[in-house]
Protein backbone atom coordinates (compact mmCIF):
# COMPACT_ATOMS: atom_id res chain seq x y z
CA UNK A 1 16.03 34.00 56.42
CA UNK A 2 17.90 37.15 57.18
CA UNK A 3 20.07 35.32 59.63
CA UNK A 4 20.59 32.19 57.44
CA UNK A 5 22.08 34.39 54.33
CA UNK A 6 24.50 36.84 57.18
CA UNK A 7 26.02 32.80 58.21
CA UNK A 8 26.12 31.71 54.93
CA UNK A 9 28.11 34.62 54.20
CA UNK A 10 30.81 34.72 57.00
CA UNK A 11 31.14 31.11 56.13
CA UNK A 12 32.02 31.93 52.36
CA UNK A 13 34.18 34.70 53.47
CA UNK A 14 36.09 32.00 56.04
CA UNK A 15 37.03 29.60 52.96
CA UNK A 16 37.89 32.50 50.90
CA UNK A 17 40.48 33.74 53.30
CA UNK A 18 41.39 30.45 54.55
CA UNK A 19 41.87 29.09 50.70
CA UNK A 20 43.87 32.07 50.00
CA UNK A 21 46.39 31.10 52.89
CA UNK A 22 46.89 27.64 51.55
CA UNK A 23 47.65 28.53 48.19
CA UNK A 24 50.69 31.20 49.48
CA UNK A 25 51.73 28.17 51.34
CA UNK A 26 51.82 26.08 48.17
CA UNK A 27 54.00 28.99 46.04
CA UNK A 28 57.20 29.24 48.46
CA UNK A 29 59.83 27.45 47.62
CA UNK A 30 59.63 23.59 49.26
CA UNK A 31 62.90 22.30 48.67
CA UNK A 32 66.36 23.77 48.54
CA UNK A 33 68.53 21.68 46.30
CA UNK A 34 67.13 19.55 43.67
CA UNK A 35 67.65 17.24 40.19
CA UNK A 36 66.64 19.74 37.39
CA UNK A 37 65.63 17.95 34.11
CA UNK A 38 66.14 19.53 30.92
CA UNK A 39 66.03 18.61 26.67
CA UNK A 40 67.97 20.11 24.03
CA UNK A 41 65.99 20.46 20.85
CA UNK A 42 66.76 22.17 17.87
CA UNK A 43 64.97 24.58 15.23
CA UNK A 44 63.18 21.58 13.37
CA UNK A 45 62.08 20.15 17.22
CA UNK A 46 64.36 17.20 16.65
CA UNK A 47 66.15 16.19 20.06
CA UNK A 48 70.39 17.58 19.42
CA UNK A 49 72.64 14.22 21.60
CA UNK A 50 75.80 15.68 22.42
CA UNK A 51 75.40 18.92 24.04
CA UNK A 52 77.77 20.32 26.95
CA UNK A 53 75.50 22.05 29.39
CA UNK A 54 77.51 24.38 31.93
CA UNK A 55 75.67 26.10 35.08
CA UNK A 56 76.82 28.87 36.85
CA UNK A 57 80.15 27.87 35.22
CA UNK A 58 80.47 24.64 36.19
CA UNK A 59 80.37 21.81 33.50
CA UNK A 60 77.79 19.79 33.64
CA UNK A 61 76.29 16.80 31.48
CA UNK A 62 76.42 15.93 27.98
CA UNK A 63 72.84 15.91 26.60
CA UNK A 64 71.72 12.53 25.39
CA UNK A 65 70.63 10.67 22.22
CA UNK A 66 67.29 11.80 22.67
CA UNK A 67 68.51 15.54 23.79
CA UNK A 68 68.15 15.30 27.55
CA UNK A 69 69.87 15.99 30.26
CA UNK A 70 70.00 15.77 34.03
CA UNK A 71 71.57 18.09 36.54
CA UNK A 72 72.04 15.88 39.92
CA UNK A 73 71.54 19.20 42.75
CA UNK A 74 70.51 22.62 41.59
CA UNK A 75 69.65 25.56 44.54
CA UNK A 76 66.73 26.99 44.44
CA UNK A 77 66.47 30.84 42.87
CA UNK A 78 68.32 32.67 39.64
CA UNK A 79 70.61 30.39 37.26
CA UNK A 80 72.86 30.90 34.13
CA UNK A 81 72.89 28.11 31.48
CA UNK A 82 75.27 27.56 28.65
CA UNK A 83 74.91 25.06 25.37
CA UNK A 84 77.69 24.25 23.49
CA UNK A 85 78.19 21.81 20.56
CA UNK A 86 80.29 21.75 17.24
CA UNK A 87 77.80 22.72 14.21
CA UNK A 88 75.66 24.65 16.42
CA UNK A 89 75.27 27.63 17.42
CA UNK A 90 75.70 28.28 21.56
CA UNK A 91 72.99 29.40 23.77
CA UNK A 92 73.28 31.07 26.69
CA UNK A 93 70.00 31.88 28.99
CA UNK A 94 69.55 32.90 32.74
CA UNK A 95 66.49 30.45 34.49
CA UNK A 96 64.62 30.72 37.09
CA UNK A 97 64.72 27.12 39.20
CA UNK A 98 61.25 27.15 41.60
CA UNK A 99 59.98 24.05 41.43
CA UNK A 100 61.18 20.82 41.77
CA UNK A 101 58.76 19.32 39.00
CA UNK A 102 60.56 22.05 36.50
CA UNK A 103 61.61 21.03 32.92
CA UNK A 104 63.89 23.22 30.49
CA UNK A 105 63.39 23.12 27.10
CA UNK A 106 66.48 24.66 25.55
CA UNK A 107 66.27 25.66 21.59
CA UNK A 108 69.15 25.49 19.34
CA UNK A 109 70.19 25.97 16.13
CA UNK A 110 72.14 24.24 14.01
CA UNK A 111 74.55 25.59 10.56
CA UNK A 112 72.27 23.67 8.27
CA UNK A 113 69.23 25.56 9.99
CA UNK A 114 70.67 28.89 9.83
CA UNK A 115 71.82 28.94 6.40
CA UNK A 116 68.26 27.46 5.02
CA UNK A 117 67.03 30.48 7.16
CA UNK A 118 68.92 32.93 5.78
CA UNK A 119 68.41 31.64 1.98
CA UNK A 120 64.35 32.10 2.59
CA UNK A 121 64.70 36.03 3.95
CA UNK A 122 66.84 36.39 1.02
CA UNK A 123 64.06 34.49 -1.20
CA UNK A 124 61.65 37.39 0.33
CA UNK A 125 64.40 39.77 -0.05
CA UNK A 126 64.42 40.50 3.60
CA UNK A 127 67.77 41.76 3.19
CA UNK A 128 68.53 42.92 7.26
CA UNK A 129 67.16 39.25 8.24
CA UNK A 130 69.03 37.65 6.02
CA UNK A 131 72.42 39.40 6.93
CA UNK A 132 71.69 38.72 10.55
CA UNK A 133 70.89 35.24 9.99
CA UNK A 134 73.90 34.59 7.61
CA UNK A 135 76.72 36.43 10.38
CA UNK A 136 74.62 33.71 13.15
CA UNK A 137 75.88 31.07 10.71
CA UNK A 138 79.00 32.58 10.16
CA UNK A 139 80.06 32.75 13.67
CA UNK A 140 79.27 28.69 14.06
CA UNK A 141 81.83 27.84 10.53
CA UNK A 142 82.93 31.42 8.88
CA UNK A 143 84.57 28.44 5.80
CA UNK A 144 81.24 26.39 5.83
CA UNK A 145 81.11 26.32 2.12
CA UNK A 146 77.33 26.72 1.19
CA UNK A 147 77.54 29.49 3.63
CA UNK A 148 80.27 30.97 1.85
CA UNK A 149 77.98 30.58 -1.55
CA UNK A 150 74.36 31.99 0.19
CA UNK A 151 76.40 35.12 1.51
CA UNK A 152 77.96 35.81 -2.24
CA UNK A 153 74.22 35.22 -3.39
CA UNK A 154 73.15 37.87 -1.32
């Protein structure tokens, strides 16, 4: 019985060390260009067509009518990512592209969004929030005129 149990456990100990191996197989990097997927959404998670993505300061894609995008050949490793459309406020992030199945899901913004923001911290009188939020609008349309209004509320 002794001898059964010693077996049983060099066995175990063999698929432990062996199953370890395989997965640090699995986690580098199989691939060294590929498509990278992404989707624009904004604040209310409603898709935002239009965007101009730029990586690594290259223009890319516009996003489409249902906020998505496609970016043909991406390297593998460290990334910078840019969002711009009129009405909303940018976005710039740095990514991380490891695996070829990877999907970004980029959160924007929009003037509407921001001001309707800013008009609830104000409605809490969460003065510092709403100042914040109201300069975030500001810097999308300084003229927007309900902007204008909701900052001479404040």
């Amino acid at each position: 019985m002794n001898g059964l149990i010693r077996v049983c456990m060099v066995v175990l100990c063999f698929c432990v060390v062996f199953s370890c191996a395989s997965n640090r197989k699995l986690s580098r990097p199989g691939f060294k260009r590929a498509p990278l997927f992404g989707m624009v959404y904004d604040y209310d998670g409603r898709p935002v067509a239009g965007v101009k993505i730029t990586v690594d300061d290259i223009e890319g894609p516009l996003s489409d009518i249902n906020g998505r995008f496609i970016l043909s050949s991406i390297d593998y490793g460290r990334h910078s990512i840019s969002l711009k459309k009129a009405g909303y406020e940018p976005v710039a992030i740095k990514f991380d592209f490891l695996n070829k199945t990877q999907v970004l899901y980029i959160k924007t913004a929009s003037l509407g969004q921001l001001i309707t923001i800013g008009e609830n911290h104000i409605k809490r009188r969460e003065w510092k929030e709403a100042e914040k939020t109201l300069n975030r609008a500001s810097r999308i349309d300084e003229d927007d005129p309900v902007l204008r209004y909701v900052q001479a509320v404040m």
